[in-house]
Protein backbone atom coordinates (compact mmCIF):
# COMPACT_ATOMS: atom_id res chain seq x y z
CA UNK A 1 -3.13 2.17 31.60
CA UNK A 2 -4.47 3.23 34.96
CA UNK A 3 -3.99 6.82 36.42
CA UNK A 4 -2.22 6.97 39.40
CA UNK A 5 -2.40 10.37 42.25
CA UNK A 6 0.23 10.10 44.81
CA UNK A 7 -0.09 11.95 47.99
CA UNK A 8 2.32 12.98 50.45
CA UNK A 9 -0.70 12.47 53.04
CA UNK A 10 -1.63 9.02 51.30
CA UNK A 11 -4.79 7.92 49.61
CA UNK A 12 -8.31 7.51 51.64
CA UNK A 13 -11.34 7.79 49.69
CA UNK A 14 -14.67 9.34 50.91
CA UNK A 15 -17.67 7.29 50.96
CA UNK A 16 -19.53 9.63 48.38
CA UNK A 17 -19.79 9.37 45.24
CA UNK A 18 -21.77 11.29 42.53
CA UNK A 19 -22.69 10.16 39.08
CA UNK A 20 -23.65 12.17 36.39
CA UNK A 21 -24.06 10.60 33.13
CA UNK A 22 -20.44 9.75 31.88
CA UNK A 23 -18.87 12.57 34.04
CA UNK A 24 -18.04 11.26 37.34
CA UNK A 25 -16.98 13.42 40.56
CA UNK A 26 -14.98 11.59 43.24
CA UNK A 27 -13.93 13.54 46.37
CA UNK A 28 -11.04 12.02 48.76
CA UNK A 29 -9.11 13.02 51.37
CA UNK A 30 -5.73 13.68 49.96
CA UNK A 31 -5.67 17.22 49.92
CA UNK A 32 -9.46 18.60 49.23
CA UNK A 33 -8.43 18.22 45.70
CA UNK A 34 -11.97 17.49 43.60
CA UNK A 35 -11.24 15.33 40.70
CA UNK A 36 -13.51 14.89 37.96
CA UNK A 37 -13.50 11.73 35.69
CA UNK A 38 -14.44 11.63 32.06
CA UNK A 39 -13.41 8.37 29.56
CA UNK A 40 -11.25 10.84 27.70
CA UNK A 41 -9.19 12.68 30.69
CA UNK A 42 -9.04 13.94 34.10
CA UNK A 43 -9.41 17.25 35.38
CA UNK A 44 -7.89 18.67 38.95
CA UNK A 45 -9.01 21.16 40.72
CA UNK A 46 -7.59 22.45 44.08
CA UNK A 47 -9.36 23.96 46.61
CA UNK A 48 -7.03 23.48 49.05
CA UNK A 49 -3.41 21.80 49.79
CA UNK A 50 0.09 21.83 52.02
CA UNK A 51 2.66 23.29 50.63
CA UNK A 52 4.85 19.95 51.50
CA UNK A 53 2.29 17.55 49.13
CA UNK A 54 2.81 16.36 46.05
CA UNK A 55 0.15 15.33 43.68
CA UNK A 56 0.85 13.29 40.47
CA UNK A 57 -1.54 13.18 37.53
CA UNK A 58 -1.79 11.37 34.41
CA UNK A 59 -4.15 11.22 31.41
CA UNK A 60 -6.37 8.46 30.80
CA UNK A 61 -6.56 6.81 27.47
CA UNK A 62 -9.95 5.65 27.75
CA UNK A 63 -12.31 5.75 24.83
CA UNK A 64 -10.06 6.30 21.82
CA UNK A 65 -11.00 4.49 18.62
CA UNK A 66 -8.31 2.65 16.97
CA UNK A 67 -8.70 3.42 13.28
CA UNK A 68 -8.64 0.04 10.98
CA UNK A 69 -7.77 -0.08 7.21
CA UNK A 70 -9.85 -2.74 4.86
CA UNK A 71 -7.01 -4.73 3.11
CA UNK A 72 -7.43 -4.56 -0.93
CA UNK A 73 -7.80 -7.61 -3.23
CA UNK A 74 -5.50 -8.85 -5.31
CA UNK A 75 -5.84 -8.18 -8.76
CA UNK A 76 -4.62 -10.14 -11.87
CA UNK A 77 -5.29 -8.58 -15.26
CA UNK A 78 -5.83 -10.75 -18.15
CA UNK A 79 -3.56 -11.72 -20.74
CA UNK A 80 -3.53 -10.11 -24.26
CA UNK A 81 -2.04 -11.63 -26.78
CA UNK A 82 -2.18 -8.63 -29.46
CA UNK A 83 1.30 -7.99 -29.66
CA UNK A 84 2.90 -11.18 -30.27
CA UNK A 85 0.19 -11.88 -32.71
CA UNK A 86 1.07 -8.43 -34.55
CA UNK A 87 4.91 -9.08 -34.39
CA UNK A 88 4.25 -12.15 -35.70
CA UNK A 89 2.22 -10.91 -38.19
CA UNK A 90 4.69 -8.59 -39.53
CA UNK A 91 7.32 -11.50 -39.23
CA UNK A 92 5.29 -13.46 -41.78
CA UNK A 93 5.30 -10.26 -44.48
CA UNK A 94 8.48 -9.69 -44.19
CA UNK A 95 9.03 -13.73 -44.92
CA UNK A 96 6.78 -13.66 -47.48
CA UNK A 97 8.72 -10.47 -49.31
CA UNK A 98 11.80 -12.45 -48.94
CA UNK A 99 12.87 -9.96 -45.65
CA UNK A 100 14.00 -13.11 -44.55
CA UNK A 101 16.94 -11.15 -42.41
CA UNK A 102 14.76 -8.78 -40.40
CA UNK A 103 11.62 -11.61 -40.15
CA UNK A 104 13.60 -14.23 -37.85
CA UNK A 105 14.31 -11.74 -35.21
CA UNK A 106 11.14 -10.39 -35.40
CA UNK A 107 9.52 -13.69 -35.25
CA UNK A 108 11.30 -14.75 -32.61
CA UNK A 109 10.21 -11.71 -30.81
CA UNK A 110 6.68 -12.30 -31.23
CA UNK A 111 7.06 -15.99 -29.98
CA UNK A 112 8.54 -15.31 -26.76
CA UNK A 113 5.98 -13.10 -25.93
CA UNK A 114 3.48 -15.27 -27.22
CA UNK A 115 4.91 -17.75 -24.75
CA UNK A 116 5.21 -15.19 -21.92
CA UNK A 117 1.70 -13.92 -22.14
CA UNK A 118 0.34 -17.34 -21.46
CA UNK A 119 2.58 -18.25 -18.23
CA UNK A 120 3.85 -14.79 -16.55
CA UNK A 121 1.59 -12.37 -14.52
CA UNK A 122 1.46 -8.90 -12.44
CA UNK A 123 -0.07 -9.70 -8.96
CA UNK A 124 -1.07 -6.16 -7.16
CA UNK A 125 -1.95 -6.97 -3.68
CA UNK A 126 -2.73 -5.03 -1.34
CA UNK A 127 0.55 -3.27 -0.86
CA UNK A 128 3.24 -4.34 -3.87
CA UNK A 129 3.16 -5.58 -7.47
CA UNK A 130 4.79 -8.96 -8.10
CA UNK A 131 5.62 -11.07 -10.65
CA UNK A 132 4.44 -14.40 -10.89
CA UNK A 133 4.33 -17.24 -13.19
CA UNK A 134 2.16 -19.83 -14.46
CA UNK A 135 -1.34 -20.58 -13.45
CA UNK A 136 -0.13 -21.65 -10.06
CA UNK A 137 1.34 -18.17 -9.42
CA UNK A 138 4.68 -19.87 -8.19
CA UNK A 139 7.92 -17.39 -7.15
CA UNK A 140 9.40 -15.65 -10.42
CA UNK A 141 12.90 -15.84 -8.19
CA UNK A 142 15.30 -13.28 -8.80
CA UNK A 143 15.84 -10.10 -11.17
CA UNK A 144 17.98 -11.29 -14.14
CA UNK A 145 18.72 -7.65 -14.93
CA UNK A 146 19.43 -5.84 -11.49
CA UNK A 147 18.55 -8.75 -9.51
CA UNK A 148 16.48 -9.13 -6.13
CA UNK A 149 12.78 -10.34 -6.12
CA UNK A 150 10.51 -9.11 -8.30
CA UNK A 151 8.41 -7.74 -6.11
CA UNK A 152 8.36 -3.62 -5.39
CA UNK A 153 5.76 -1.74 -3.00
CA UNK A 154 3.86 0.74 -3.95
CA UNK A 155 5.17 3.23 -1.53
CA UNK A 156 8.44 3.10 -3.39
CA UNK A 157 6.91 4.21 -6.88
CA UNK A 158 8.19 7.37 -8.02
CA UNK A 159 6.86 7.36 -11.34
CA UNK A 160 5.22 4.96 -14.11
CA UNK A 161 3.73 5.42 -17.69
CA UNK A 162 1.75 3.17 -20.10
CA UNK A 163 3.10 3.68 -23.54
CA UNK A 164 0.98 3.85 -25.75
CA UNK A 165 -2.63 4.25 -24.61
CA UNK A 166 -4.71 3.45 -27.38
CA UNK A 167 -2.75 0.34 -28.14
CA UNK A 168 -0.12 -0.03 -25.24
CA UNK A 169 2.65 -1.41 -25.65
CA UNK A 170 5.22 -0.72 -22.56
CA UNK A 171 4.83 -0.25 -19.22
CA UNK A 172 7.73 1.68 -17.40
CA UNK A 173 7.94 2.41 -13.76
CA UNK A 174 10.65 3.48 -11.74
CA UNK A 175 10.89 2.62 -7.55
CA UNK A 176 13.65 3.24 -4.79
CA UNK A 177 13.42 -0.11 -3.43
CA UNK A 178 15.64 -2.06 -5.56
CA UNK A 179 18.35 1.15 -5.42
CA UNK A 180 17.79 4.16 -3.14
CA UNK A 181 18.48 6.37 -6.55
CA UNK A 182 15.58 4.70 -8.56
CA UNK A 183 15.78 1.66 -10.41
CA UNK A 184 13.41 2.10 -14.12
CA UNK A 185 11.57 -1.05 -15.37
CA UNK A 186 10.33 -1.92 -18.60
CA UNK A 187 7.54 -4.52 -19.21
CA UNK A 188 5.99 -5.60 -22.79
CA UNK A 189 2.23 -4.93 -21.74
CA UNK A 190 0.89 -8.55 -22.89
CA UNK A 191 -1.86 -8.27 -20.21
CA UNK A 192 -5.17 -6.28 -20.84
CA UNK A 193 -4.18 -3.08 -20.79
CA UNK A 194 -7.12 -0.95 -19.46
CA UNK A 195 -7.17 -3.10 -16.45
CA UNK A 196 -3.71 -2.32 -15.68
CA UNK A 197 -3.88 1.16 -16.08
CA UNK A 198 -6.83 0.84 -13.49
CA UNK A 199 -5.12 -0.67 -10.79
CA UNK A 200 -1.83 1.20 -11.19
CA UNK A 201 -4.01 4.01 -10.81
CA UNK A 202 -5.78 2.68 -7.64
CA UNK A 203 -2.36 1.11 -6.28
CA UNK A 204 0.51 3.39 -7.28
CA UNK A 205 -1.33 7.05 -7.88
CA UNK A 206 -2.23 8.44 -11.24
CA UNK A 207 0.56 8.57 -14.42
CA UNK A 208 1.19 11.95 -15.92
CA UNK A 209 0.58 11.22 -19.15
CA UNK A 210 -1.01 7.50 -19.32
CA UNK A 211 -4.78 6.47 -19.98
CA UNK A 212 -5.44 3.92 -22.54
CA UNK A 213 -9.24 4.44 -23.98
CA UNK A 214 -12.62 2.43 -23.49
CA UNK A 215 -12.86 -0.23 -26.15
């Protein structure tokens, strides 16, 4: 935006100019003022003016640096099938010890998250976490619980915990997007859970009491 000096007297430059590195002094007619030019501002003085003039200044915005932010990759963590295979697991002794009762819900447990950790996965771009599914990472559409996408920005985190770090086993987070009073989230961690402690760290600021351990 150029600077603009009005004068009651008008505008009629002087012939001279001076250079000095980046400092620049131009003298004019319009009132003996002396104005000295810099990229970052300009500087009056007055040596001598009519009380009836009117001069008008304005800063220059020459120079300043527009600061630019490196966008973050998206990250995927792997898929781990540990806990279906252990609820499973336990769904077979209990079978085997004729728990036949307690084994088919169990079982059934384990196989829908057997299914889920081969076709559903946490995208954290650069500024939210999303759901996805399948290989093709297609829309996860809407919420079945509280509804709207399944996608939350970081910004709107207010807390989140990975239970239980040696072996984790549910991830809880609660954001102010979905409802402006927080809306909590739990997820069955069937991805590898050291790299999603890692980039909830990185993405969404550290947990209180999370960190699962080197393996």
């Amino acid at each position: 935006m150029a600077s603009t000096l009005l004068s009651a007297y008008g505008f009629v430059p002087s012939q001279k100019r001076e250079e000095r590195g980046y400092v620049t002094d131009f003298k004019s007619s319009f009132c003996g003022q002396k104005v000295v030019c810099n990229p970052s501002f300009l500087r009056r003085q007055t040596t001598h003016c009519p009380r009836n003039s009117v001069v008008v200044t304005s800063l220059l915005g020459f120079g300043k640096k527009t600061k630019t932010r490196q966008v973050r990759e998206t990250v995927i963590p792997d898929p781990d099938y540990r806990i279906p295979i252990v609820l499973l697991g336990v769904a077979g002794g209990l079978a085997y010890t004729d728990n036949v009762v307690p084994a088919i819900p169990v079982g059934l447990l384990g196989l829908l998250l057997l299914v889920q950790a081969t076709r559903v996965r946490f995208v954290f771009d650069d500024e939210s976490l999303e759901v996805k599914v399948g290989d093709q990472l297609k829309e996860s559409g809407e919420n079945v619980f509280v509804g709207g996408k399944n996608r939350w920005k970081y910004s709107t985190f207010v807390n989140w915990e990975l239970w239980w770090p040696n072996f984790p086993i549910l991830v809880y987070f609660k954001e102010t997007q979905t409802k402006p009073e927080g809306q909590i989230h739990f997820f069955p961690v069937i991805f590898n859970g050291k790299q999603l402690y890692d980039v909830m760290v990185e993405r969404a600021g550290p947990s209180k009491n999370s960190g699962p351990r080197e393996s």
